[in-house]
Every structure is written in structure tokens, then in C-alpha cells.
Protein backbone atom coordinates (compact mmCIF):
# COMPACT_ATOMS: atom_id res chain seq x y z
CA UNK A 1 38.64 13.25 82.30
CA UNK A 2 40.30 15.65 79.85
CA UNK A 3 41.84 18.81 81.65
CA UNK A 4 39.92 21.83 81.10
CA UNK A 5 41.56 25.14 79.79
CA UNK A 6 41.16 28.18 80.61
CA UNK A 7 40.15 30.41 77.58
CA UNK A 8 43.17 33.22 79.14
CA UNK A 9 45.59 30.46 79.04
CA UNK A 10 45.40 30.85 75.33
CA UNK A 11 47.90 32.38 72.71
CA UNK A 12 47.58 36.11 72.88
CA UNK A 13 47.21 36.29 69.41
CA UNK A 14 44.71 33.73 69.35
CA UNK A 15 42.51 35.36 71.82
CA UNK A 16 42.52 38.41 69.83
CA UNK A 17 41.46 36.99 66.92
CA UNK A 18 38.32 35.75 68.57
CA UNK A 19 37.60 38.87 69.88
CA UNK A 20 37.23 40.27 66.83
CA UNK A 21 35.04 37.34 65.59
CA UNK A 22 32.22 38.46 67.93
CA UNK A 23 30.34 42.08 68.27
CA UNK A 24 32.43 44.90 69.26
CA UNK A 25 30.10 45.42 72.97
CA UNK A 26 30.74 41.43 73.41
CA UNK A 27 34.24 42.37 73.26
CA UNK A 28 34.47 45.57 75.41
CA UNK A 29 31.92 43.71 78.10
CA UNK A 30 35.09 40.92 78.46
CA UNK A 31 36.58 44.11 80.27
CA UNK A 32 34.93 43.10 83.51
CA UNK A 33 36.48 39.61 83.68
CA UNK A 34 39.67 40.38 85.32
CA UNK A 35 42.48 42.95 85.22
CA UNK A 36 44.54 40.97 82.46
CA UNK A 37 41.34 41.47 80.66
CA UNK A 38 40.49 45.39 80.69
CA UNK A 39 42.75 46.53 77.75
CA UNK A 40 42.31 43.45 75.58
CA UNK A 41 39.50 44.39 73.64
CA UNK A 42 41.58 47.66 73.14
CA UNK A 43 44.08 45.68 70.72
CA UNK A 44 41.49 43.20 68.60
CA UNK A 45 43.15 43.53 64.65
CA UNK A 46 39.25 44.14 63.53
CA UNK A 47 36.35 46.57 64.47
CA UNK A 48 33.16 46.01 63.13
CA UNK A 49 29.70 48.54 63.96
CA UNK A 50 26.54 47.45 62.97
CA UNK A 51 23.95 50.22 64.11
CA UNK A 52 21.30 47.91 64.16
CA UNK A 53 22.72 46.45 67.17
CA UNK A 54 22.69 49.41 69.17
CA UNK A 55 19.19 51.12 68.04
CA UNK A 56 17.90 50.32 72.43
CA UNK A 57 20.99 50.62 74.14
CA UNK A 58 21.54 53.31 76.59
CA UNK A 59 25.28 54.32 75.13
CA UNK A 60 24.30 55.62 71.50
CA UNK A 61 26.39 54.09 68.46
CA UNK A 62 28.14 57.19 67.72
CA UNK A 63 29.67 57.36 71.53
CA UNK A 64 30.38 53.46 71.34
CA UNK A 65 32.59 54.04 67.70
CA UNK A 66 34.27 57.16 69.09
CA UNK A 67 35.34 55.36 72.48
CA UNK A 68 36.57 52.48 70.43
CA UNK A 69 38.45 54.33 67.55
CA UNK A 70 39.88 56.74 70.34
CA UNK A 71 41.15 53.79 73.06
CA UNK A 72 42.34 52.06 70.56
CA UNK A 73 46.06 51.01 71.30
CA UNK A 74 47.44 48.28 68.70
CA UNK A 75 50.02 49.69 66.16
CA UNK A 76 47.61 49.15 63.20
CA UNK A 77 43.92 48.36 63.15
CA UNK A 78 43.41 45.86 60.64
CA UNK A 79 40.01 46.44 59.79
CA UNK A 80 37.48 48.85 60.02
CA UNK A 81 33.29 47.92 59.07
CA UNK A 82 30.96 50.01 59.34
CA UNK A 83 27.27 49.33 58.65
CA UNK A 84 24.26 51.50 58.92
CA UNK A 85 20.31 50.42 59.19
CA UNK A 86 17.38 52.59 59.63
CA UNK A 87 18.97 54.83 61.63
CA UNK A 88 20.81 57.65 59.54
CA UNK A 89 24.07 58.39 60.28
CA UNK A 90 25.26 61.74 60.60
CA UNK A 91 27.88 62.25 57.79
CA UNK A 92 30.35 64.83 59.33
CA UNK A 93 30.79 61.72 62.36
CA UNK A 94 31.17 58.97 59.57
CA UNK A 95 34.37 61.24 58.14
CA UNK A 96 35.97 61.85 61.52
CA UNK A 97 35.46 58.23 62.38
CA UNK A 98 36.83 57.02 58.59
CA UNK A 99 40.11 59.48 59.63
CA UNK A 100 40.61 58.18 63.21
CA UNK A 101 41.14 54.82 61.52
CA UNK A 102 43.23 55.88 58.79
CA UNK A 103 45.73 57.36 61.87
CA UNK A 104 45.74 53.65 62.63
CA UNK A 105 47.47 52.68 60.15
CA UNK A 106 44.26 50.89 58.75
CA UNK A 107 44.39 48.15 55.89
CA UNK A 108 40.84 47.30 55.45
CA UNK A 109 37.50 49.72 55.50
CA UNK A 110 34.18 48.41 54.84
CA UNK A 111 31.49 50.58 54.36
CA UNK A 112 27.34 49.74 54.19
CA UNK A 113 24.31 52.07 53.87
CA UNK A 114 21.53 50.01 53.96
CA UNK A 115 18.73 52.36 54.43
CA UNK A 116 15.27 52.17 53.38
CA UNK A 117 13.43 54.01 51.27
CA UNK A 118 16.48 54.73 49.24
CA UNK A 119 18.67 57.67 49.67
CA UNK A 120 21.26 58.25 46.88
CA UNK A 121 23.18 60.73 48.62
CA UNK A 122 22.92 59.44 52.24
CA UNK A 123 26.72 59.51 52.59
CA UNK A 124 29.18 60.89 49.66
CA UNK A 125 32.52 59.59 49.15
CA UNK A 126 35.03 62.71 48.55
CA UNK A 127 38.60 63.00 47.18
CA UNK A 128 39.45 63.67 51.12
CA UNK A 129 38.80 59.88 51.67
CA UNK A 130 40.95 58.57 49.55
CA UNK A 131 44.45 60.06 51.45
CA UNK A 132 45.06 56.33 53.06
CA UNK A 133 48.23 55.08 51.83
CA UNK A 134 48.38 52.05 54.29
CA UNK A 135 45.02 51.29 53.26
CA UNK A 136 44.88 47.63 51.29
CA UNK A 137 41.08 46.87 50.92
CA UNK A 138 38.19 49.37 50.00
CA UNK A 139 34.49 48.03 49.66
CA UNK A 140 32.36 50.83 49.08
CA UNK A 141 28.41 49.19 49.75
CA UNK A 142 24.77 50.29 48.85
CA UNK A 143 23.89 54.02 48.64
CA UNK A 144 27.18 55.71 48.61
CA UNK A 145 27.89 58.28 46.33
CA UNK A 146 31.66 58.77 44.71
CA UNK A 147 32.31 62.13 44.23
CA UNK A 148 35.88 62.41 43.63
CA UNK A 149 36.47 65.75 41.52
CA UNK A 150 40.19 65.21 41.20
CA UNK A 151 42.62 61.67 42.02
CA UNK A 152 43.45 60.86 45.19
CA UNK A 153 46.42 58.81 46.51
CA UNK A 154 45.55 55.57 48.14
CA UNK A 155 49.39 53.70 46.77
CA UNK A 156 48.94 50.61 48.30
CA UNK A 157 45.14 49.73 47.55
CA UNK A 158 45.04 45.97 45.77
CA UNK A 159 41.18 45.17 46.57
CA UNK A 160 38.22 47.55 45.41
CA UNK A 161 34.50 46.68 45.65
CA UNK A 162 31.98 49.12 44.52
CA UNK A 163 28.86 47.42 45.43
CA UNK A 164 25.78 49.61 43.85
CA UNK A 165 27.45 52.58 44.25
CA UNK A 166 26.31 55.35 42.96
CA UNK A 167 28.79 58.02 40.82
CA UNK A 168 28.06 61.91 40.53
CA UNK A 169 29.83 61.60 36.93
CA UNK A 170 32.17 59.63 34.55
CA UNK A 171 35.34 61.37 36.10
CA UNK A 172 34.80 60.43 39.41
CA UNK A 173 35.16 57.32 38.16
CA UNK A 174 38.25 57.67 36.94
CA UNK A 175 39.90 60.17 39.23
CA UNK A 176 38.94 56.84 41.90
CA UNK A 177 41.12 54.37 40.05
CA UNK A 178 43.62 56.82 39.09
CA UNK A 179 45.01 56.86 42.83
CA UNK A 180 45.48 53.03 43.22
CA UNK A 181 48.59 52.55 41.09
CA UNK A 182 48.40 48.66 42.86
CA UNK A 183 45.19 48.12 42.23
CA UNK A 184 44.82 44.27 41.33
CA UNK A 185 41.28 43.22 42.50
CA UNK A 186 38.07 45.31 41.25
CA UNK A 187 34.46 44.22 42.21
CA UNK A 188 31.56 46.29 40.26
CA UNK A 189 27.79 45.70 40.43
CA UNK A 190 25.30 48.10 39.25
CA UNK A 191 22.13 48.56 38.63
CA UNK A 192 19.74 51.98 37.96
CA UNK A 193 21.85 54.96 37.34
CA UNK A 194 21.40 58.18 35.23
CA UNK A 195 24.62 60.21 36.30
CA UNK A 196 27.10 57.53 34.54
CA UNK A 197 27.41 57.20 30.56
CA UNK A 198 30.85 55.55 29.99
CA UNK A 199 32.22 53.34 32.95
CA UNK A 200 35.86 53.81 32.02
CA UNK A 201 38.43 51.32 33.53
CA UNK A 202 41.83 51.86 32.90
CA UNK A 203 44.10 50.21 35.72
CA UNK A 204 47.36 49.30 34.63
CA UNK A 205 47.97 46.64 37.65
CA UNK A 206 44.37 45.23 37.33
CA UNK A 207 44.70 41.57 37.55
CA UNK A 208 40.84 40.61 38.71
CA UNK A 209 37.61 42.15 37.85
CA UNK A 210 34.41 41.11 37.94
CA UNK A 211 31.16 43.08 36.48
CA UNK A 212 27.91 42.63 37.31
CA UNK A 213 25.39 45.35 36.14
CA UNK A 214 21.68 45.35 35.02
CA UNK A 215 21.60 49.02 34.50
CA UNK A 216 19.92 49.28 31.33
CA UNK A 217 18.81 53.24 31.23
CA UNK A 218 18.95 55.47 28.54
CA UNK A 219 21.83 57.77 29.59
CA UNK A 220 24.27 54.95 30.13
CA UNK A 221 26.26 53.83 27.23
CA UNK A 222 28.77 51.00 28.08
CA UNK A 223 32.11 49.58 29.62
CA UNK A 224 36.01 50.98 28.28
CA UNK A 225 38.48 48.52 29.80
CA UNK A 226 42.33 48.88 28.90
CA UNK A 227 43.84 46.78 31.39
CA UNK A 228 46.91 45.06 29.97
CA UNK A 229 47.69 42.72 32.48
CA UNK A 230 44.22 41.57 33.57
CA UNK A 231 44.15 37.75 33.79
CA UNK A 232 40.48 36.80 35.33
CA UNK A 233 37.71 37.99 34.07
CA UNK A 234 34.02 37.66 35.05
CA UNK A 235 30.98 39.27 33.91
CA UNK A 236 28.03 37.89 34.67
CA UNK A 237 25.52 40.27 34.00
CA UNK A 238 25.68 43.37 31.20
CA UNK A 239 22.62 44.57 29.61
CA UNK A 240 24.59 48.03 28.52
CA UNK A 241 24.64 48.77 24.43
CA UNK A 242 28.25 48.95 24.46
CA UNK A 243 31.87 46.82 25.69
CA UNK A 244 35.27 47.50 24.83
CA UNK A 245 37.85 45.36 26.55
CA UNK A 246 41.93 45.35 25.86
CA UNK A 247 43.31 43.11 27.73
CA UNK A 248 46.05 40.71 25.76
CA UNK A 249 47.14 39.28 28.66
CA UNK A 250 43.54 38.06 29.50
CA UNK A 251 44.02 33.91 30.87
CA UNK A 252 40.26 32.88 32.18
CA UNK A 253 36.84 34.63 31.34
CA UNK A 254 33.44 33.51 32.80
CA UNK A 255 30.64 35.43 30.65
CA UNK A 256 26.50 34.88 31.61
CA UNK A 257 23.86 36.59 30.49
CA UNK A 258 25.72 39.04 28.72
CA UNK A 259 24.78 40.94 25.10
CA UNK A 260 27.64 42.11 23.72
CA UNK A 261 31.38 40.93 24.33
CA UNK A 262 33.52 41.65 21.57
CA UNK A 263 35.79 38.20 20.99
CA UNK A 264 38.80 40.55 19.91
CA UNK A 265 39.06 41.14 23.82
CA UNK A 266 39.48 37.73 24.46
CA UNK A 267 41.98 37.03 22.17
CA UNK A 268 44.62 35.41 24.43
CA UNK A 269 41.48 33.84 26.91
CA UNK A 270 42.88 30.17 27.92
CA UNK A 271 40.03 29.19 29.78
CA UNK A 272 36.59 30.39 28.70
CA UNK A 273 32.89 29.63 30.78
CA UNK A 274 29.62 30.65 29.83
CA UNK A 275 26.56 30.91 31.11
CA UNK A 276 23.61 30.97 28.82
CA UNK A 277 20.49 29.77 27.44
CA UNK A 278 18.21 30.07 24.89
CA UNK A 279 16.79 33.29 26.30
CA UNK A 280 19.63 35.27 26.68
CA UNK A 281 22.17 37.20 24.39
CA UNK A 282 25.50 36.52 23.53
CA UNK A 283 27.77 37.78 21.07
CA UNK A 284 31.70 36.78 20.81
CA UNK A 285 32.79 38.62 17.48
CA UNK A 286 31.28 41.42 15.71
CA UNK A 287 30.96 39.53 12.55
CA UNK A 288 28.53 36.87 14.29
CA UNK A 289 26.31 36.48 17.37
CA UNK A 290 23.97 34.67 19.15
CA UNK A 291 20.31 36.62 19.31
CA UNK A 292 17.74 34.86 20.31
CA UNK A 293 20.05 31.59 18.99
CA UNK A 294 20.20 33.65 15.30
CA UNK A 295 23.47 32.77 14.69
CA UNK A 296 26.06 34.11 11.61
CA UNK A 297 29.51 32.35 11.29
CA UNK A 298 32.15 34.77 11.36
CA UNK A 299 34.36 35.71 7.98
CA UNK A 300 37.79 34.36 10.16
CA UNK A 301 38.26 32.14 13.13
CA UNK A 302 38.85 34.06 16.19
CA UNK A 303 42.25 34.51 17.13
CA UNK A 304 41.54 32.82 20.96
CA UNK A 305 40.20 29.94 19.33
CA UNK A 306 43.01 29.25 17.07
CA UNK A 307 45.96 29.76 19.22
CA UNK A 308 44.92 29.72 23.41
CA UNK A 309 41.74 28.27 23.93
CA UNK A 310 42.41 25.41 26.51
CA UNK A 311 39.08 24.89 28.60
CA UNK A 312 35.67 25.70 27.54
CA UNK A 313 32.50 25.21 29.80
CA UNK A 314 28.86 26.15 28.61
CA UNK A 315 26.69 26.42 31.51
CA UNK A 316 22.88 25.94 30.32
CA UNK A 317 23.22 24.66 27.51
CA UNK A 318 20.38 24.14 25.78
CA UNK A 319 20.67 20.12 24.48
CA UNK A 320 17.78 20.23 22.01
CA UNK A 321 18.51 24.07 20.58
CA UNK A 322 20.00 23.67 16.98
CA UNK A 323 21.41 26.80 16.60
CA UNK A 324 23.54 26.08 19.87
CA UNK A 325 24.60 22.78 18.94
CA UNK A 326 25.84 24.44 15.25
CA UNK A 327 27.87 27.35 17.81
CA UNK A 328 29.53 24.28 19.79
CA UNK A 329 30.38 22.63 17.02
CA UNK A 330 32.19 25.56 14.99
CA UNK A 331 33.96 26.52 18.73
CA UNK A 332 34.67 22.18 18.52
CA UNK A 333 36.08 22.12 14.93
CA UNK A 334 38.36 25.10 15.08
CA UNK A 335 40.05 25.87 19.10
CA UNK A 336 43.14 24.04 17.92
CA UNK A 337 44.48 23.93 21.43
CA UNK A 338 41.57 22.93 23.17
CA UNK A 339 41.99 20.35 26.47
CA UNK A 340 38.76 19.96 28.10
CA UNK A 341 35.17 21.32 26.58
CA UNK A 342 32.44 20.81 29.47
CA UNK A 343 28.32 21.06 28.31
CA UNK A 344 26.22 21.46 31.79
CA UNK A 345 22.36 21.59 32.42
CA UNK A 346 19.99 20.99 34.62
CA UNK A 347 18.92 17.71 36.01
CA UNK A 348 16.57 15.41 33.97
CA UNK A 349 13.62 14.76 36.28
CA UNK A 350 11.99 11.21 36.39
CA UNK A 351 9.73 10.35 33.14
CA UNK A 352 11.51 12.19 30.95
CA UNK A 353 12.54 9.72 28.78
CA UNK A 354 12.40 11.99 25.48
CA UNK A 355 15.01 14.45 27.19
CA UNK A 356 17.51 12.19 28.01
CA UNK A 357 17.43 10.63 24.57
CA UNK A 358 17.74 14.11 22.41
CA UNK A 359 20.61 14.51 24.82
CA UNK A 360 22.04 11.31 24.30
CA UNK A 361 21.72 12.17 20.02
CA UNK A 362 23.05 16.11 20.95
CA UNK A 363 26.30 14.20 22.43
CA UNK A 364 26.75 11.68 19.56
CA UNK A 365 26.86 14.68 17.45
CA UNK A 366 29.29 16.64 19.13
CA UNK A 367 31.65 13.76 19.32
CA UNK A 368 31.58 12.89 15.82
CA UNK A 369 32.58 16.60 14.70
CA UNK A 370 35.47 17.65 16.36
CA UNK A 371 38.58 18.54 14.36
CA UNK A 372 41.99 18.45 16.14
CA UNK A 373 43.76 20.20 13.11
CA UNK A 374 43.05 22.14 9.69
CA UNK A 375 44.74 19.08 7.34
CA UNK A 376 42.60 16.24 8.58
CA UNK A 377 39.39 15.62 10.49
CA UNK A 378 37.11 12.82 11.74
CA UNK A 379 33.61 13.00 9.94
CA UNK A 380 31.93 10.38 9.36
CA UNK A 381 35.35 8.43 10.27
CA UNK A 382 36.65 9.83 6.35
CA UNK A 383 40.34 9.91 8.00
CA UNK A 384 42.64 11.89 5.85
CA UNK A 385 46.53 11.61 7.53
CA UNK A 386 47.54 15.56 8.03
CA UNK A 387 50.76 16.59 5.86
CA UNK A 388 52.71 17.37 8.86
CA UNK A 389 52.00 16.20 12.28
CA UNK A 390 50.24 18.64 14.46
CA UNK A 391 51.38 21.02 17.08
CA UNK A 392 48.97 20.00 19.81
CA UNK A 393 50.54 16.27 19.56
CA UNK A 394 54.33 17.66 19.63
CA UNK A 395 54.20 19.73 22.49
CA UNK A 396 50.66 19.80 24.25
CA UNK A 397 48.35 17.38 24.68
CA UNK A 398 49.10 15.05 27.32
CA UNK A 399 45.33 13.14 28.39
CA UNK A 400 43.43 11.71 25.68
CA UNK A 401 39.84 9.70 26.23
CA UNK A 402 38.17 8.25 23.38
CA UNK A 403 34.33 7.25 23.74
CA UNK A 404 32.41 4.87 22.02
CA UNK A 405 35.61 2.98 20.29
CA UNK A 406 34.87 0.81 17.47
CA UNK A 407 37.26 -1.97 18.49
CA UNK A 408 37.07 -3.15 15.00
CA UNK A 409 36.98 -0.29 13.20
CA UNK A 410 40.15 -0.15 10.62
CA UNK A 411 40.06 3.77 10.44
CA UNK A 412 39.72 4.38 14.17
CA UNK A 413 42.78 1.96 14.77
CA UNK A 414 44.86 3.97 12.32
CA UNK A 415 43.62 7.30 13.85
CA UNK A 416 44.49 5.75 17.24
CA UNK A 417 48.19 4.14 16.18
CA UNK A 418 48.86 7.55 14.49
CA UNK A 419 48.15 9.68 17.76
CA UNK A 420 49.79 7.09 19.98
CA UNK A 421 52.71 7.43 17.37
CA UNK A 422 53.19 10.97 17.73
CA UNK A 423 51.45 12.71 21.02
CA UNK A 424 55.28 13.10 22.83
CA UNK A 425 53.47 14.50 26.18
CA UNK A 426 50.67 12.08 26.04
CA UNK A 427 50.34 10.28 29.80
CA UNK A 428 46.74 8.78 29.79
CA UNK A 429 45.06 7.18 26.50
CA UNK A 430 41.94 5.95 27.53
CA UNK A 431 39.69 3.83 25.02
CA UNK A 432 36.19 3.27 26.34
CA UNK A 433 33.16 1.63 25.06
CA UNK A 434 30.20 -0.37 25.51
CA UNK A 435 29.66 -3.85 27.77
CA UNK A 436 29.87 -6.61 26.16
CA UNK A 437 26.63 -9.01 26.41
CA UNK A 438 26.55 -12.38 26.92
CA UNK A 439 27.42 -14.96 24.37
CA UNK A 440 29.45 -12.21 22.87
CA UNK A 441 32.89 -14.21 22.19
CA UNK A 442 33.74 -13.36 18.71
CA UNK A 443 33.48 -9.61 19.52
CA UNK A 444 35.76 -10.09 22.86
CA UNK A 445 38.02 -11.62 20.97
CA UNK A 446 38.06 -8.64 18.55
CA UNK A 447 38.44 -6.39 21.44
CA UNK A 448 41.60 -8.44 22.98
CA UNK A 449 43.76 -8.62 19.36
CA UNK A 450 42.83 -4.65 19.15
CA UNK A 451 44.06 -3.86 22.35
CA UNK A 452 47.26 -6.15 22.21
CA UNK A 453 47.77 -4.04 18.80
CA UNK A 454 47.77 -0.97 20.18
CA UNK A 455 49.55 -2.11 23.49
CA UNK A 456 52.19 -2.87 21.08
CA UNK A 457 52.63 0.44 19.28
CA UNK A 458 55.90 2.41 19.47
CA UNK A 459 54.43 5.14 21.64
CA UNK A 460 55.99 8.64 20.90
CA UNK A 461 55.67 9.43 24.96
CA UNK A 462 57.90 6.62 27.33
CA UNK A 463 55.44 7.50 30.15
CA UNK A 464 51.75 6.84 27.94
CA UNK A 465 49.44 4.50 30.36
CA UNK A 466 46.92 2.85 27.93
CA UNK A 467 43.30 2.56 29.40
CA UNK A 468 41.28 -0.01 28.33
CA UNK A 469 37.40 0.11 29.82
CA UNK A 470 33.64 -0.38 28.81
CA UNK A 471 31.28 2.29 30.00
């Protein structure tokens, strides 16, 4: 029979930790257990109040948060939530309580009104809140209103959330981020406001932000980004008139159901996602857009698309929408550095024959227009060797699949021998194609002299593995 342990014969450390995994009154009621046990709850790195929990119990919520904060004896709290119901919470306590933690050397305050009907200014965020400079993570939840009249000082903030927030004007906005000179990590979802007309983020050290905001009144104009060293970028909602991003140093971008990004932003994006269909609005260059799939081609290839454009993923795309299948083809024909391009839809449900054959022609078509470099292309298999050989094959491009090979096609073995030839990086060719049926000798035997041919080509790359397969 396995020996049974003791749950106080446990790492200190450990027990602590799963003290703070369970309600705060689970934690103080361990007290009773045994003397070892009185002060543990005392030290647990996370205190979380939920007032729902304490709505019929004969110690009110305020007394429980006070006697916590206040007994408190670890060094540094590591995190402080606080959520409020039905129950309104009296304001002047939520401050005292917010500054007894920041004594604590506190890294992480949470912060939820979630009270019903709605209350804008059920608890107001001042200038006198943000004074932590220990303080790591801020998340700021529903029905809080900023009101920050001049910066604050909060120097080693990295994580901000602002979860439908609510702002008494533009410059509290800005006087917010002003006082994180660390920031790195900003969260922002929105939705009805009147108070706000420019949303203006300018955050030197911003490395992550994500938008999400359906606010679509009147008064409220649009985004102003400068963040020069942002990297990730997601927006997955934005119905506001206006968007101006810098951001040069910009790597990934994720962008669904959005009306207006300006493709100047994304000018160094390597890894680019959207999420669209037919019924949304997209626009990636003011020259062109997608409105209602009314498409214009821009005057000059986007600068992304030409030079750092690796991975591409449309989400929702539409297989039988020809104005889509034109804007995947221009993004196929011209991202000169692009690795992996991913289409994604929803499932094809059982008699839909017709679907799954328009996507089947949507797919031939897109793999028969794609052009690896300005001085050739492969249309129509009219093959036209480039003057010099291209950049992607000297330095870059190290998996290659090609579907659907003609195994006696003349054209595709000289486009095949040529990249073989000259792709230095290459380490995976793979050449796939259909079964072959029964009684189908003279074509294996096509199949077996083409492969030995290219098996035999002086390969550009020592460490190339040739794939051979039918799919």
C-alpha cells in the first residue's frame, strides 16, 4: 500500500502556493488545523476577494480584506484581485485597501466592477493610484473610470489591461502610459464611449498590444500608435473611421474584422494573419481595399510584401469569392520572401459535393499563379530562366513542396533542376503527386527515370533530402 503523506509534510513553498489557489476564507479557516498552521495563510504570494462570496456571511467583505491586507506578514504580496458583484463597494475603502497593498511591495493588482445596471463612474482610477513603483501587472476591468489629470510614476509596470474601461478624456489616456517607461504588454478592449476621440498610444518600450474595440460612436475618431519597437500586433476588432500605426520594428500582425489598417504600418510585418470574410472590411494600403470584396490594386507593391513577408494565414476565406481569390493571388505573385501562405475555412458538411469541388478549382488556381521573383514566373508553365538567380534561393529558402508534379513535364523538370541547382539553404524538396492506377507501367516508368534525374542533380545545398510521394 503506498504511504500516505501528510499535506504539512510538504515544501513550504509548495503549500503556499496552494493556498493561494483556493478562496481567501478557505485559506484563513486552515488556521484552526494546528499551531504550525495559524500564520500560514498570513504569507500566501496571492490574495484574491470576490464579494460575491461573502454577500451571507456574518464577517462583512470589507472587515475580511482589511484583516487580511493588515496581518499580512510576507515581504511582498504578489498579487492583489479584487472583484466586486452586486454589492457596491464603497470607494474611499477600495483606495485604502489598493495602498495597503502597494506598502507590500505588490507586483500584481487586478481590479473588476461587475455591477449591474451599469455604473460608469462606480469606482475612478486617479493619478494617486498610479505611485506603485514595485508594481509589474495592472488590469484595470469593467466600469472603471481613468481619470488621471497629470502622469504618474509606476517605473516598473510591463503588463497593462484596460478591459472596457472607461476614460474621462484623451489625456488621461496618455498621462496613464506616460508613467510606465517599461511598459511592454498592453491589452485594450472597448466598446460604447463618448468621452474619448483620439486613443493615443505612444509607448516607447511597447513590445505587445492587442486592440479590440467595437466602439463605433460619433465622437470617437480613431487609434495614433508610435511605438517603435512593437513586435506583436493583434487587432481583432476596429470599427473606428481612423488608424495610424508606426511601428518599423513590427514582426507578427493578426488583423479580423477590421476597416481600415493602413499597410504603411506594417511595413516590416514578417508574419501576417487575417481574419475575414466576405462581410467584413479590410483595407491594407490607402491606394486599394477590400469593401464589400470591391477591390483596387494598388499603384506600388507594398513595401512588407516585397522585402519581409514570411507567413501569411487568411482565416475565412471565402473559396468561391472572386474578388478574394484576385487579393490572394496579387499578395501570391509579389511577397518575394514568402515561406508558408495558409487559406482556412470552415468544415465542408456531408453532401456538399459542389463546395468541395469550387474549392478544389480555387486551389488549382492559386498554385498555378505564384511568382517567386520579378524576372521569371510559372503561368501556364511559360518558364522564362531569371537573369540573375534570386535572393530567396541564395540565402533563404530552405523547405520546398511541389504539388501536383508533372513527372513528365520538360518545363517543370527544368524549373525543378534549376531550383535544386541553386537553393544553397534548401533541406527538404518534396515532389508530390497523384497515385498511380493499375496497369499504369509506362507512366511508373516515367516517374522512376524523372526521379533518378533529379536524384542526380548537383544540388547547390550538401544537406537537400529529396522527397518523392503520391498524394
Amino acid at each position: 500500500m503506498a504511504e500516505e503523506m501528510n499535506i504539512g509534510q510538504l515544501d513550504e513553498n509548495l503549500i503556499l502556493k496552494i493556498l493561494s489557489l483556493v478562496p481567501i476564507k478557505t485559506a484563513v479557516s486552515t488556521s484552526v488545523l494546528s499551531k504550525e498552521w495559524q500564520s500560514r495563510w498570513k504569507s500566501v504570494p496571492k490574495l484574491k476577494f470576490n464579494s460575491e462570496d461573502y454577500q451571507s456571511e456574518h464577517q462583512t467583505f470589507s472587515e475580511t480584506v482589511y484583516k487580511s491586507l493588515l496581518s499580512y506578514e510576507a515581504e511582498v504580496l504578489d498579487s492583489f484581485h479584487l472583484s466586486f458583484g452586486s454589492d457596491k463597494p464603497d470607494a474611499v475603502d477600495v483606495v485604502n485597501w489598493i495602498k495597503t497593498a502597494f506598502a507590500l511591495h505588490l507586483r500584481t493588482l487586478v481590479l473588476e466592477f461587475l455591477i449591474y445596471p451599469y455604473e460608469v463612474d462606480e469606482f475612478i482610477f486617479t493619478s494617486s493610484l498610479c505611485t506603485c513603483d514595485t508594481l509589474v501587472t495592472l488590469k484595470l476591468g469593467s466600469l472603471i473610470l481613468v481619470d488621471i489629470p497629470a502622469p504618474g510614476s509606476m517605473k516598473s509596470l510591463k503588463t497593462l489591461h484596460l478591459i472596457h474601461a472607461f476614460y474621462t478624456n484623451d489625456e488621461s489616456i496618455c498621462n496613464l502610459l506616460s508613467g510606465c517607461p517599461r511598459l511592454e504588454e498592453l491589452v485594450v478592449e472597448r466598446s460604447c464611449e463618448h468621452s474619448v476621440k483620439f486613443f493615443t498610444i505612444k509607448v516607447p518600450s511597447l513590445q505587445r498590444l492587442r486592440i479590440y474595440d467595437d466602439n463605433d460612436e460619433d465622437e470617437f475618431v480613431g487609434y495614433v500608435i508610435d511605438t517603435p519597437y512593437l513586435k506583436y500586433l493583434e487587432i481583432g476588432y476596429l470599427g473606428c473611421p481612423q488608424f495610424s500605426l508606426n511601428a518599423p520594428g513590427l514582426v507578427a500582425a493578426y488583423i479580423g474584422r477590421v476597416s481600415n489598417v493602413i499597410s504603411e504600418s506594417l511595413v516590416s510585418v514578417r508574419r501576417l494573419a487575417l481574419n475575414v470574410s466576405t462581410s467584413m472590411k479590410y483595407r491594407i494600403n490607402p491606394d486599394y481595399h477590400v469593401l464589400g470584396w470591391e477591390w483596387n490594386k494598388p499603384k506600388s507593391v507594398p513595401e512588407c510584401l516585397l522585402s519581409h513577408l514570411e507567413t501569411f494565414v487568411w482565416r475565412r476565406y471565402d473559396w468561391k469569392g472572386e474578388k478574394e481569390e484576385e487579393v490572394a493571388t496579387y499578395l501570391l505573385k509579389n511577397a518575394r520572401g514568402l515561406k508558408n501562405a495558409t487559406f482556412s475555412t470552415g468544415p465542408i458538411e456531408p453532401g456538399q459535393l459542389d463546395k468541395l469541388k469550387q474549392r478544389r478549382r480555387t486551389r488549382k488556381k492559386l498554385d498555378g499563379k505564384y511568382w517567386i521573383n520579378p524576372d521569371y514566373h510559372v503561368l501556364g508553365w511559360e518558364w522564362n530562366k531569371p537573369k540573375s538567380v534570386p535572393e530567396c534561393l541564395l540565402s533563404h529558402l530552405e523547405t520546398f513542396v511541389w504539388r501536383r508534379y508533372d513527372w513528365k513535364g520538360e518545363k517543370e523538370e527544368e524549373v525543378a533542376t534549376y531550383l535544386l541547382k541553386n537553393a544553397r539553404g534548401l533541406k527538404n524538396a518534396t515532389f508530390s503527386t497523384g497515385p498511380i492506377e493499375p496497369g499504369q507501367l509506362d507512366k511508373l516508368k516515367q516517374r522512376c527515370r524523372t526521379r533518378k534525374k533529379l536524384d542526380g542533380v548537383l544540388k547547390a545545398s550538401n544537406t537537400c533530402h529529396l522527397v518523392f510521394k503520391f498524394e
